[in-house]
C-alpha atoms as a PDB file:
ATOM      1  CA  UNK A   1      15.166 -46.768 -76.370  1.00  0.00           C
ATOM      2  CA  UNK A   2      14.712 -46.616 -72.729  1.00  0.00           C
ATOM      3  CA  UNK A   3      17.638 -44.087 -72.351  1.00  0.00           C
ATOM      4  CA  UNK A   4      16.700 -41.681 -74.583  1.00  0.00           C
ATOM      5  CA  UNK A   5      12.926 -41.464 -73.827  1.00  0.00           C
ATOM      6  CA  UNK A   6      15.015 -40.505 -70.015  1.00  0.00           C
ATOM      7  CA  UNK A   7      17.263 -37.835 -71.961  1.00  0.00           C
ATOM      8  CA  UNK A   8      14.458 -36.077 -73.155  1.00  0.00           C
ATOM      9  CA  UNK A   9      12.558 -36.277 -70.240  1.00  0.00           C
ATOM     10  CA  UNK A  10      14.991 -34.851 -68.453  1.00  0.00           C
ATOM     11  CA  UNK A  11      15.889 -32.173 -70.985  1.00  0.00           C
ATOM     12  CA  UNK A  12      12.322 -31.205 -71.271  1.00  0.00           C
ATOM     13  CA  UNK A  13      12.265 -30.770 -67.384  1.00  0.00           C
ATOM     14  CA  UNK A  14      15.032 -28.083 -67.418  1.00  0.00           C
ATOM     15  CA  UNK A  15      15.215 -24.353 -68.451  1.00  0.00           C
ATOM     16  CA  UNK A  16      15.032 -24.170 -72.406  1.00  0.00           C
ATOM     17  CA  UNK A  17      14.338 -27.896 -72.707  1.00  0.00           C
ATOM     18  CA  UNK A  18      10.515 -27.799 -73.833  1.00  0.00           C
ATOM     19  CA  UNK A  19      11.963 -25.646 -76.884  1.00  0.00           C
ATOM     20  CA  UNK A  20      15.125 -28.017 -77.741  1.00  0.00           C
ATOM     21  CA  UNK A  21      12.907 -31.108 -77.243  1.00  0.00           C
ATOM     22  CA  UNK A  22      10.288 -29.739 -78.662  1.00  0.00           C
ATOM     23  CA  UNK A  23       7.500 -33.062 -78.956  1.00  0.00           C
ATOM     24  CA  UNK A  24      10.418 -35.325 -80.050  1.00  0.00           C
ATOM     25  CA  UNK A  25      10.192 -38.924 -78.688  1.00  0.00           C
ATOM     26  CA  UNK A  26      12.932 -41.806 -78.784  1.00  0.00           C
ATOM     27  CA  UNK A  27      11.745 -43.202 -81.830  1.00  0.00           C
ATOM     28  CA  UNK A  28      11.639 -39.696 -83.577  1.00  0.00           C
ATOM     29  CA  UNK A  29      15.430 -39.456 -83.071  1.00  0.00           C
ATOM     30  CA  UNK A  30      16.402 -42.878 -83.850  1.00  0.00           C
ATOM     31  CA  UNK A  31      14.640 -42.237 -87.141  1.00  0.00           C
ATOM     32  CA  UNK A  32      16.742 -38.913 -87.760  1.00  0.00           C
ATOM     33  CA  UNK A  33      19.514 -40.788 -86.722  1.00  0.00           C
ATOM     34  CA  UNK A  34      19.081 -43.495 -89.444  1.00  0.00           C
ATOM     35  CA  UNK A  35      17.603 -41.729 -92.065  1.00  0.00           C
ATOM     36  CA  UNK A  36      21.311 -41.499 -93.701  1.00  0.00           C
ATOM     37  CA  UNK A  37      21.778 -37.918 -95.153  1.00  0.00           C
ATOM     38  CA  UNK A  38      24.899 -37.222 -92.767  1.00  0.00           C
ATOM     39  CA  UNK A  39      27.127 -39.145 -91.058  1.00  0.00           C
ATOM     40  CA  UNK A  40      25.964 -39.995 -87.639  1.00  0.00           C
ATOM     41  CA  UNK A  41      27.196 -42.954 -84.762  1.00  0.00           C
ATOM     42  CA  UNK A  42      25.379 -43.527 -81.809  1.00  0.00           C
ATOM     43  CA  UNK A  43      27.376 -45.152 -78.737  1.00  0.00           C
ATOM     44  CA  UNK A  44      26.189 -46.536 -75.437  1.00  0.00           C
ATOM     45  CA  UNK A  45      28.208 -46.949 -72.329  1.00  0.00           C
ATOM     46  CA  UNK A  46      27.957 -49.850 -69.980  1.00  0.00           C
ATOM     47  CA  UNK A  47      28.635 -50.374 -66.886  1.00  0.00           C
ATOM     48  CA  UNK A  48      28.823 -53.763 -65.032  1.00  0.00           C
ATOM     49  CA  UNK A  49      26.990 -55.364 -68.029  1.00  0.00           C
ATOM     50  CA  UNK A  50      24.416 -52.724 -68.225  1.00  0.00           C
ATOM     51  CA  UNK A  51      23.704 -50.521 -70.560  1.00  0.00           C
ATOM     52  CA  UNK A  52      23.587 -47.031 -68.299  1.00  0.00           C
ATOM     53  CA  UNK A  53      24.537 -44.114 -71.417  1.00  0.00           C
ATOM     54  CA  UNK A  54      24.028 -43.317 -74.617  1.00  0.00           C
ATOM     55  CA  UNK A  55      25.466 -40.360 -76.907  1.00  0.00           C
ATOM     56  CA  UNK A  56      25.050 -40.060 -80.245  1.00  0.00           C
ATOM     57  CA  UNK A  57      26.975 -37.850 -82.660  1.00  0.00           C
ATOM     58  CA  UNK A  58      26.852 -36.550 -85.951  1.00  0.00           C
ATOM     59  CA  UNK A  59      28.819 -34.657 -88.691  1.00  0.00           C
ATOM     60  CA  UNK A  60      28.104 -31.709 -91.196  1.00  0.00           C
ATOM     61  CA  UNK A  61      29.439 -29.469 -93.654  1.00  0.00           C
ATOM     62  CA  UNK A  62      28.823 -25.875 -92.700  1.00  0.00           C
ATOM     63  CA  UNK A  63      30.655 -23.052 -94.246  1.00  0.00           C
ATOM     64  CA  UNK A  64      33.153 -25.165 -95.945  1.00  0.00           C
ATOM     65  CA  UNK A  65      33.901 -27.010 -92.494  1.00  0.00           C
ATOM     66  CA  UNK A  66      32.967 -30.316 -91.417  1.00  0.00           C
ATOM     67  CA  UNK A  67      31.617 -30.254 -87.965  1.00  0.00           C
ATOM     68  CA  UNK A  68      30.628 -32.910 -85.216  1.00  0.00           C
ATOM     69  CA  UNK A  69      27.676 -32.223 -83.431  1.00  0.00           C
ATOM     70  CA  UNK A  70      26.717 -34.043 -79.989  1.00  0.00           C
ATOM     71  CA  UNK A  71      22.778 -33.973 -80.485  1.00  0.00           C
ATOM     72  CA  UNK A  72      22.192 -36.472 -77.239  1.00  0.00           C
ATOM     73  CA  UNK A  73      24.447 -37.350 -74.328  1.00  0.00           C
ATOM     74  CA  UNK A  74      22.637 -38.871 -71.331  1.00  0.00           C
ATOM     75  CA  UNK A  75      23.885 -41.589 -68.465  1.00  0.00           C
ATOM     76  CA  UNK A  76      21.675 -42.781 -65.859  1.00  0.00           C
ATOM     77  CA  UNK A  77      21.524 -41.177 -62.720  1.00  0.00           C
ATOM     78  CA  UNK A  78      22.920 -44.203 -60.760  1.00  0.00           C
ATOM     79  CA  UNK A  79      25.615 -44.337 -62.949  1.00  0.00           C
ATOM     80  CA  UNK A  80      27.250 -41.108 -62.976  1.00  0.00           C
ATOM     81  CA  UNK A  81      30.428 -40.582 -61.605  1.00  0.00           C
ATOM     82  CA  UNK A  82      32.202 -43.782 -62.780  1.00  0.00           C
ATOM     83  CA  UNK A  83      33.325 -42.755 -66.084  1.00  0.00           C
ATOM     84  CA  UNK A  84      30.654 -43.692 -68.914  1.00  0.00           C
ATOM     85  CA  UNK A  85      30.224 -40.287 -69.425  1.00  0.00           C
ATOM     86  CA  UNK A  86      33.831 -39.803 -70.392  1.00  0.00           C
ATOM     87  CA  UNK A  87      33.981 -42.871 -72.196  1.00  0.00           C
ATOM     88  CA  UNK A  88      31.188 -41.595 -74.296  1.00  0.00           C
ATOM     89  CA  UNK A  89      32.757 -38.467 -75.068  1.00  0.00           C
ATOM     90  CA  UNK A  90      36.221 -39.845 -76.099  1.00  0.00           C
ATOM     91  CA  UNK A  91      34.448 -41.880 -78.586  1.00  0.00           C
ATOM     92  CA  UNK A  92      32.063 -39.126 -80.110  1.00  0.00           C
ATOM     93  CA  UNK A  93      35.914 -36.988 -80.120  1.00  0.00           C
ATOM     94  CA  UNK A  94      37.764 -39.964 -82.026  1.00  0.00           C
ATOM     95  CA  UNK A  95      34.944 -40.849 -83.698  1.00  0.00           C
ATOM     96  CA  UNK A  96      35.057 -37.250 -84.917  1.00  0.00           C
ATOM     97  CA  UNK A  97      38.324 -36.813 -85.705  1.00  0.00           C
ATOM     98  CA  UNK A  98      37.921 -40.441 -88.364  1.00  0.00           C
ATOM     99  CA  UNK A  99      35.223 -38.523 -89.786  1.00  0.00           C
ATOM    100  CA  UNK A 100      36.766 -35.236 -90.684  1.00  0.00           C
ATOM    101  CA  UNK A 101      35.730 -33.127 -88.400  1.00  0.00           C
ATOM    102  CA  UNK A 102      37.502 -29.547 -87.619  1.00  0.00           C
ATOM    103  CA  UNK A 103      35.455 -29.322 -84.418  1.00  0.00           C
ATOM    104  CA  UNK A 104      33.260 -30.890 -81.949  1.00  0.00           C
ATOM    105  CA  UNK A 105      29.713 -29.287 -80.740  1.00  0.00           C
ATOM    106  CA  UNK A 106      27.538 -29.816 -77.580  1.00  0.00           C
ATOM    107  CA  UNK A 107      24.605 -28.292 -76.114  1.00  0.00           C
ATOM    108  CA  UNK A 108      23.966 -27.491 -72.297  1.00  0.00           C
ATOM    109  CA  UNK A 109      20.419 -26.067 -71.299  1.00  0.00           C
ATOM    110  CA  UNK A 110      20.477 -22.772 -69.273  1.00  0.00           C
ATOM    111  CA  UNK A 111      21.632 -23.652 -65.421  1.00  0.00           C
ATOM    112  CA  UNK A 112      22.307 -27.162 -66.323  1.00  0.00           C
ATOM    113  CA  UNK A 113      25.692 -26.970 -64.402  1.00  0.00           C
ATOM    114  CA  UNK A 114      26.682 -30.730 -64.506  1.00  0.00           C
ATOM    115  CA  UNK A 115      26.078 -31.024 -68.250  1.00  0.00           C
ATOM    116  CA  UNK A 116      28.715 -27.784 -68.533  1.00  0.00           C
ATOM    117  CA  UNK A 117      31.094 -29.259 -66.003  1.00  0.00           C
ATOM    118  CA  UNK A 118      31.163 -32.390 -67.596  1.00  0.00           C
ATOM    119  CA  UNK A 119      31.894 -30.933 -71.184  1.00  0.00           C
ATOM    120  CA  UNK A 120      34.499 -28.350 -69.957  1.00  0.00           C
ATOM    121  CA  UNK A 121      36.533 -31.495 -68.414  1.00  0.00           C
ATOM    122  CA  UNK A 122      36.532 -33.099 -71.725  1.00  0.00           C
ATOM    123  CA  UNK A 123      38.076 -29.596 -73.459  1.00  0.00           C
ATOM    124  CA  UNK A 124      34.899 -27.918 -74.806  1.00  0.00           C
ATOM    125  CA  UNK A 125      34.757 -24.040 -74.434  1.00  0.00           C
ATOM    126  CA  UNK A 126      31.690 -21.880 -74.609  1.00  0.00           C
ATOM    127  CA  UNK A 127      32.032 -20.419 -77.795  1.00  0.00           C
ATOM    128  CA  UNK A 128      28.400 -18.821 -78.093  1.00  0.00           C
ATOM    129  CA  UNK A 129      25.378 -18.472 -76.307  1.00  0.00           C
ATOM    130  CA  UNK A 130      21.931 -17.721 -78.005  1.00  0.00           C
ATOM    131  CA  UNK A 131      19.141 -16.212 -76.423  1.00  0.00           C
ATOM    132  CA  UNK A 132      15.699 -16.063 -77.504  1.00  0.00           C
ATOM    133  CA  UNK A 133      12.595 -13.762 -76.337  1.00  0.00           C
ATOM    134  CA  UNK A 134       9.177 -14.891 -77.701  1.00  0.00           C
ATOM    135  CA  UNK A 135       7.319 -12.108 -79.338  1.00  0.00           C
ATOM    136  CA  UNK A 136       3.780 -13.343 -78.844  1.00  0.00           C
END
């Protein structure tokens, strides 16, 4: 619970973030998560016996194609850099590939660099950006 109350801290904090996070706590998404109308796992990463990372995943039909969707990734500042992150995403990608899926999405907020460096080095590839102006 801890971890994800950081993840959206954090993505609230960034570029874009307020309006992705919206007012959605830990216990909101853990809800979603388990509320069973799509296939979903959540994994955590550890490191030395702690629990440092959490991602969790889920899958959809859209357009006649099954789809995975990475809808929170987040490891702990202190441990990034040893491989949880990785670990995570191999799992959400073979977890993926059990359940169906043609492809595997994930989200990086404007500027968020590290987020878009760590995806690209597991094989994602930009394949659309949106952009939004507010009208009010």
């Amino acid at each position: 619970m801890q971890l994800l109350g950081a993840a959206l801290t954090r993505a609230a904090s960034m570029r874009g973030g307020p309006a992705l996070v919206r007012r959605a706590t830990a216990e909101d998404l853990l809800a979603r998560w388990a509320e069973g109308s799509r296939p979903v796992a959540v994994f955590v990463g550890e490191y030395e016996g702690a629990v440092v990372g959490v991602l969790a995943v889920v899958a959809e039909d859209l357009d006649g194609q099954r789809r995975g969707r990475i809808e929170c990734c987040y490891v702990d500042a202190d441990a990034r850099g040893v491989g949880v992150g990785t670990a995570l995403m191999e799992a959400a990608v073979a977890w993926c590939k059990a359940a169906g899926c043609d492809e595997l999405d994930a989200l990086a907020l404007p500027g968020d660099r590290a987020t878009k460096q760590r995806l690209e080095a597991s094989g994602f590839t930009a394949r659309l950006l949106t952009l939004s102006r507010r009208l009010g």
